[in-house]
N, C-alpha and C. Protein backbone atom coordinates (compact mmCIF):
# COMPACT_ATOMS: atom_id res chain seq x y z
N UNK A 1 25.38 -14.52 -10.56
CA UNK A 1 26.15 -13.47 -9.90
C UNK A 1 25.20 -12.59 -9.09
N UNK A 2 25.31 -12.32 -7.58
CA UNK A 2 24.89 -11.78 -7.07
C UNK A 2 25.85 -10.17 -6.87
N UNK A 3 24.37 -8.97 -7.02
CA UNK A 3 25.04 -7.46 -7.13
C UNK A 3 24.17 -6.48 -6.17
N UNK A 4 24.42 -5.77 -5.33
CA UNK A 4 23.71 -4.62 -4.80
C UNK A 4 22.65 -4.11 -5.76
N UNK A 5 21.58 -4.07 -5.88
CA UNK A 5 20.87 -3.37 -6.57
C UNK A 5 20.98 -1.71 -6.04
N UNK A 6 20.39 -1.57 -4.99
CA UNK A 6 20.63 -0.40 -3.58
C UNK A 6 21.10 -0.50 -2.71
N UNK A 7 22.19 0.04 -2.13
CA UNK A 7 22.57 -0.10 -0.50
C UNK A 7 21.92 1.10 0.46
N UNK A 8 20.67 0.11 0.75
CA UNK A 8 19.92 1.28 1.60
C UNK A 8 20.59 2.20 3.16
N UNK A 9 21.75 1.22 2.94
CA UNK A 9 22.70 2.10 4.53
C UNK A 9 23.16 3.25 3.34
N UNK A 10 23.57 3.44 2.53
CA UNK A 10 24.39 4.67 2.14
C UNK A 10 23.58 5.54 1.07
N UNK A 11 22.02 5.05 1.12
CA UNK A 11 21.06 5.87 -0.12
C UNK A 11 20.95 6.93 0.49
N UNK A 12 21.03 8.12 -0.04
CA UNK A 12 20.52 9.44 0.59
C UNK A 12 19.43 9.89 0.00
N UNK A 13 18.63 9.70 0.92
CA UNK A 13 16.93 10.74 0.61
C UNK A 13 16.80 11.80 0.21
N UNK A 14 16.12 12.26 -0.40
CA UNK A 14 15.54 13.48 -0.85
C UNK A 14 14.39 13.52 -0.41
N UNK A 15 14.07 15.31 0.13
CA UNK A 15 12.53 15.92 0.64
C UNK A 15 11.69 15.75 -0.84
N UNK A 16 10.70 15.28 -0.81
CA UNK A 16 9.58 15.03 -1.37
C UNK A 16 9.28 16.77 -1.59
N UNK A 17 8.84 16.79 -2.81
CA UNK A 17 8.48 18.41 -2.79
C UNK A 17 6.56 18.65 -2.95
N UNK A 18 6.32 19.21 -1.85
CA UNK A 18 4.97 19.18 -1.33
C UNK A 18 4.44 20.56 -1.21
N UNK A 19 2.97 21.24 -1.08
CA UNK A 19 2.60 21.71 -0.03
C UNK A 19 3.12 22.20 1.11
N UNK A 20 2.97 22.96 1.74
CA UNK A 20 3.39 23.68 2.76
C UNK A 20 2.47 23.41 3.55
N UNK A 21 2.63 22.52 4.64
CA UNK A 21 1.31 21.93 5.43
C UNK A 21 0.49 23.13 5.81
N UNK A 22 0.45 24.17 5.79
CA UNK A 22 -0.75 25.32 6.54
C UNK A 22 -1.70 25.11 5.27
N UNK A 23 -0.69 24.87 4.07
CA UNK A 23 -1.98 25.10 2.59
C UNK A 23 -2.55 23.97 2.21
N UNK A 24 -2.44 23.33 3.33
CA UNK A 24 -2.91 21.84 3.26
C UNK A 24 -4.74 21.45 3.71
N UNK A 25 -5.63 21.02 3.44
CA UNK A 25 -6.64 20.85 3.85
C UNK A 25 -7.03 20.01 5.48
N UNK A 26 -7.92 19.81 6.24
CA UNK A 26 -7.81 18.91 7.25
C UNK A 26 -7.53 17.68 6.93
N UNK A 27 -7.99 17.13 5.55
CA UNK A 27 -7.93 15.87 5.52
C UNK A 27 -6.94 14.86 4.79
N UNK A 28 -5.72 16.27 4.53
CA UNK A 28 -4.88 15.74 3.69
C UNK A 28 -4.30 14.43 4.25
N UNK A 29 -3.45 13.50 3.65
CA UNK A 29 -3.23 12.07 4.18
C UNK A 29 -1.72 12.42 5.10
N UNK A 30 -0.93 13.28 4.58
CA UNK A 30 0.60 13.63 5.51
C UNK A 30 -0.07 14.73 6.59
N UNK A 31 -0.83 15.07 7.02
CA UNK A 31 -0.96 15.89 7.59
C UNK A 31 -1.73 15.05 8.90
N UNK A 32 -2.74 14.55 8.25
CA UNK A 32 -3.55 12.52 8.90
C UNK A 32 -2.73 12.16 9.98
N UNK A 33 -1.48 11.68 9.17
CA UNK A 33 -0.85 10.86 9.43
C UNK A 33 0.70 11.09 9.82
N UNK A 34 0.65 12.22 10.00
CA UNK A 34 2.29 13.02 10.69
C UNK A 34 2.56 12.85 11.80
N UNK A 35 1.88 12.32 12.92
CA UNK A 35 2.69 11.40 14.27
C UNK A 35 2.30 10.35 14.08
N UNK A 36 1.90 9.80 13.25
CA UNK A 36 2.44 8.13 13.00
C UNK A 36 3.62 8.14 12.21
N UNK A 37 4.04 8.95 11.10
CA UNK A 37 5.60 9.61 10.52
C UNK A 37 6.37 9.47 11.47
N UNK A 38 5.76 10.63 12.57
CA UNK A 38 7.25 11.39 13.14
C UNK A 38 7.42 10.27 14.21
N UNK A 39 6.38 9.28 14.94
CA UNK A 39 7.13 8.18 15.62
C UNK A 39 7.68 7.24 15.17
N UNK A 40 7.55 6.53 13.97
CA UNK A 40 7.91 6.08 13.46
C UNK A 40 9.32 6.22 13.01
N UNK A 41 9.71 7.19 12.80
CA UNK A 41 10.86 8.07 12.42
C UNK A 41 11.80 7.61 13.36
N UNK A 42 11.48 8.24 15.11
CA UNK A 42 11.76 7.99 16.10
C UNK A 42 12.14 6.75 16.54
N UNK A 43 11.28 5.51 15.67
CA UNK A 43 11.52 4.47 15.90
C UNK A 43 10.93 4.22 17.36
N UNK A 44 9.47 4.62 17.66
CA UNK A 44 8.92 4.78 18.82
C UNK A 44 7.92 4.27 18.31
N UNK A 45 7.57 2.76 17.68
CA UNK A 45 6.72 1.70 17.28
C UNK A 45 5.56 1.66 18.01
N UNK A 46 5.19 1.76 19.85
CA UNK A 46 3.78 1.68 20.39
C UNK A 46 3.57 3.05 20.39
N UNK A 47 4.43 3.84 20.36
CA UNK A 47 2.93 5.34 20.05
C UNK A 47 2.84 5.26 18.88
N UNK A 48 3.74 4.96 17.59
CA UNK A 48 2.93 5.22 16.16
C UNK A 48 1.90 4.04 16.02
N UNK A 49 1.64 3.18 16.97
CA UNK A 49 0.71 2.03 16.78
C UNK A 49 -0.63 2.72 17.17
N UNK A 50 -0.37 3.52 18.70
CA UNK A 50 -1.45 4.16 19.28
C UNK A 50 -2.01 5.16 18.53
N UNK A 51 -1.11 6.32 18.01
CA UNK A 51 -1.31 7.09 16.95
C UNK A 51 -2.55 6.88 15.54
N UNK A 52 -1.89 5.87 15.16
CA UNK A 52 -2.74 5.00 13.75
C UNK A 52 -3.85 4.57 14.77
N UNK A 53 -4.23 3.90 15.82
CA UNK A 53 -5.52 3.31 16.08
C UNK A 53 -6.06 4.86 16.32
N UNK A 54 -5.92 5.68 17.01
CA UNK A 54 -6.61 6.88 17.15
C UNK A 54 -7.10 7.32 16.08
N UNK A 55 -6.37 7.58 15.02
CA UNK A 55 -6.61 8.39 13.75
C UNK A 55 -7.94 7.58 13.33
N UNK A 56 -7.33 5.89 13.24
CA UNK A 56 -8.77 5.50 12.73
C UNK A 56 -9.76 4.81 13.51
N UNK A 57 -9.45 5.26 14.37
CA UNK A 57 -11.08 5.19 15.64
C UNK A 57 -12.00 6.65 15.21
N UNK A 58 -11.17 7.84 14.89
CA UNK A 58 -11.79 8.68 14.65
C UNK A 58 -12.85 8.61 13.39
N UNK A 59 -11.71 8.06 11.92
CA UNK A 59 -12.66 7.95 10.78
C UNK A 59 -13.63 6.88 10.95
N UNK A 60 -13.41 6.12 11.65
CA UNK A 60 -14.96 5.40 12.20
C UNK A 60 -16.21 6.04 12.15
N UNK A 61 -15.55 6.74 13.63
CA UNK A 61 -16.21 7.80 14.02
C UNK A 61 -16.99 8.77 13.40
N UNK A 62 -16.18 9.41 12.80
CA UNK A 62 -16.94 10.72 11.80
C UNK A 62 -17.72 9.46 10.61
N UNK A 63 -17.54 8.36 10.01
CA UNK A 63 -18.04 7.51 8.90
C UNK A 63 -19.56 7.30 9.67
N UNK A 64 -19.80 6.75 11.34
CA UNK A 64 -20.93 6.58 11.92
C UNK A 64 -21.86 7.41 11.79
N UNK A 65 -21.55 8.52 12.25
CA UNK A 65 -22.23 9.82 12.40
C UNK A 65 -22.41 10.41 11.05
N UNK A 66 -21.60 10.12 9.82
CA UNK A 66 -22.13 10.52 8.98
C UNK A 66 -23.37 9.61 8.40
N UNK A 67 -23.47 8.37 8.26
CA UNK A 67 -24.33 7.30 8.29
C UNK A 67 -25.46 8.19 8.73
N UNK A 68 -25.34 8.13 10.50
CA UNK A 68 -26.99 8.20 10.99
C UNK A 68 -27.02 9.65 10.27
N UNK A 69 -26.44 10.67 9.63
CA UNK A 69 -26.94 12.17 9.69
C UNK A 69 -27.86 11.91 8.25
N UNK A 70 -27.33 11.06 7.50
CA UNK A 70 -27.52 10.03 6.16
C UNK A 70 -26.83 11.15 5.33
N UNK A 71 -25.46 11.81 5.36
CA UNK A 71 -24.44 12.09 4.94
C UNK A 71 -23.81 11.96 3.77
N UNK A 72 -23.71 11.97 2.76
CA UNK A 72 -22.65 10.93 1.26
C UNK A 72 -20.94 11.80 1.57
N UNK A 73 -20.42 10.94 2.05
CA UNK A 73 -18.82 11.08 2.02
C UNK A 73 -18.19 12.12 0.88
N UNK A 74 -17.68 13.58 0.89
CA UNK A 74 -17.52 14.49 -0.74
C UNK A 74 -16.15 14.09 -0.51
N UNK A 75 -15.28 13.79 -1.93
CA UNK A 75 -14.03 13.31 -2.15
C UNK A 75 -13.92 14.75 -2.62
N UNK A 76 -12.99 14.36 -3.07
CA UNK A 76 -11.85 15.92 -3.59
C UNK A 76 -11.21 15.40 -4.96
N UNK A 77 -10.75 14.47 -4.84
CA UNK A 77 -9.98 13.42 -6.22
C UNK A 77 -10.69 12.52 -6.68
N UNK A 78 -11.84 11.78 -6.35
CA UNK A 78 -12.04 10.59 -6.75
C UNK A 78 -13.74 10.35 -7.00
N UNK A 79 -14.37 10.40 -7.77
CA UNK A 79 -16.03 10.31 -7.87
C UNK A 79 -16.46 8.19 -8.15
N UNK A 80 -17.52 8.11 -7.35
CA UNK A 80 -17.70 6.18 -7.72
C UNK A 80 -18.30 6.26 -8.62
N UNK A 81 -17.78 4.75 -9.46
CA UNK A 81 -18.59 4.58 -10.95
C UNK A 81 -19.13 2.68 -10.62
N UNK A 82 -20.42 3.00 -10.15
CA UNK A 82 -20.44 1.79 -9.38
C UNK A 82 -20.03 1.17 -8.51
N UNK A 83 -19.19 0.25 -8.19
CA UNK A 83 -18.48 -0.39 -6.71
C UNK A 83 -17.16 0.41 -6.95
N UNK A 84 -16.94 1.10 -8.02
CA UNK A 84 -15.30 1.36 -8.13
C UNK A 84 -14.94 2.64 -8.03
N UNK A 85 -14.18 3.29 -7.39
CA UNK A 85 -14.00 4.92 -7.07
C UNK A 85 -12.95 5.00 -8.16
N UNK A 86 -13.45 6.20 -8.87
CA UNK A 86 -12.30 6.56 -10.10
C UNK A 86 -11.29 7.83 -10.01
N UNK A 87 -10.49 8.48 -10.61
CA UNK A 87 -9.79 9.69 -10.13
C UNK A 87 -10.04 10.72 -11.33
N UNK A 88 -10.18 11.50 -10.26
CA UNK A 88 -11.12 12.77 -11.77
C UNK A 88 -10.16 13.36 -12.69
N UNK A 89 -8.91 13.13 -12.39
CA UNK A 89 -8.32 13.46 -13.79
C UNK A 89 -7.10 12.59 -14.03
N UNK A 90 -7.04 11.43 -14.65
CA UNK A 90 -5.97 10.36 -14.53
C UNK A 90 -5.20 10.60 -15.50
N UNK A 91 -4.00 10.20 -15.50
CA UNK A 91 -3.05 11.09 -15.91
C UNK A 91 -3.26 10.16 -17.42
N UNK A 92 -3.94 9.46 -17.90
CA UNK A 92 -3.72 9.24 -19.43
C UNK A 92 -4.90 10.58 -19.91
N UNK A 93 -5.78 10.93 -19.36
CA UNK A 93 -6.82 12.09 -19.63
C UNK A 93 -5.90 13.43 -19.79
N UNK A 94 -4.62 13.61 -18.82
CA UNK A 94 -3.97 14.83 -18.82
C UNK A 94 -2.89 14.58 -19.58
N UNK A 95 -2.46 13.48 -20.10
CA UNK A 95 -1.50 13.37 -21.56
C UNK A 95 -2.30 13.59 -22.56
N UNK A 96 -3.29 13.05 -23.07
CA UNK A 96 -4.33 13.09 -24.21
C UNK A 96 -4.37 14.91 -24.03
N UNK A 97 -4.99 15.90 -23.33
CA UNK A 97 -5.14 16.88 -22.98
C UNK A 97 -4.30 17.79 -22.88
N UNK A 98 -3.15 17.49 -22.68
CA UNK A 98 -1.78 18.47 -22.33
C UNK A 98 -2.34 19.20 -21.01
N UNK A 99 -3.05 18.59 -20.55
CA UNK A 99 -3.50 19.88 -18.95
C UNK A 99 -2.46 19.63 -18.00
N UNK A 100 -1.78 20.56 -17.41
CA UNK A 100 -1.30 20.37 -16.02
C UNK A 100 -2.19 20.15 -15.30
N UNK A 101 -1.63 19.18 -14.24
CA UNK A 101 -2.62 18.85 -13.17
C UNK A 101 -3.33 19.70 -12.02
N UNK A 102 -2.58 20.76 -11.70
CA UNK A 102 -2.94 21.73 -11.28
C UNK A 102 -4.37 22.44 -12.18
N UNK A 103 -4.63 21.83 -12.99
CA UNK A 103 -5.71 22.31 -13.62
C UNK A 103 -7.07 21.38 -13.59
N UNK A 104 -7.06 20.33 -13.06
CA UNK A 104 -8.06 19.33 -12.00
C UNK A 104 -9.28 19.93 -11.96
N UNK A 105 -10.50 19.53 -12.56
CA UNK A 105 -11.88 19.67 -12.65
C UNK A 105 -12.28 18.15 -12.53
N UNK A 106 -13.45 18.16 -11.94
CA UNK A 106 -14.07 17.17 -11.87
C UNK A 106 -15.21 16.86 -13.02
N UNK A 107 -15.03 15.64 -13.25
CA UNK A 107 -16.12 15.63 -14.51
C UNK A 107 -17.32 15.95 -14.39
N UNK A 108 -18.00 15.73 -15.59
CA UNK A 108 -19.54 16.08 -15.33
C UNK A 108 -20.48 15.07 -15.39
């Protein structure tokens, strides 16, 4: 028997509850990436194409120049543990802990 799981013509979305983009950092990823969103949206496929190559011609860019400055990339969420980037407070650490996440320290 075949059944609708979702009928994505009649699902109604809900706003994601976020940040207020001003309290947002430069490098947040919706903020990145908000006219590749909003064309997309538009359904205006070669500027959100152009959009995305810009964005990441840039992180090239700034990745080069950080290279020759001999630079180390500072994360905000995530410290490497060898080849593997980890997240500084994963949510089995903040169940074990009872911390809200809003309470985010980076290890030592």
């Amino acid at each position: 028997k075949n059944e609708v799981f979702v009928d994505t013509k009649t699902y109604l979305s809900s706003r994601r509850l976020c940040n207020h983009q001003i309290s947002r950092g430069p490098l947040e990823s919706r903020k990145l990436w908000r006219n590749v969103t909003f064309y997309l949206k538009e359904k205006r496929v070669d500027d959100a194409t152009e959009e995305k190559h810009k964005l990441e011609q840039r992180q090239r860019d700034e990745a080069k120049e950080r290279k020759e400055q001999g630079k180390k990339w500072e994360t905000q969420f995530f410290h490497e543990v060898g080849e593997h980037w980890v997240y500084h407070n994963p949510l089995v650490k903040r169940l074990k802990n009872k911390t809200p996440q809003t309470q985010r320290k980076r290890p030592a």
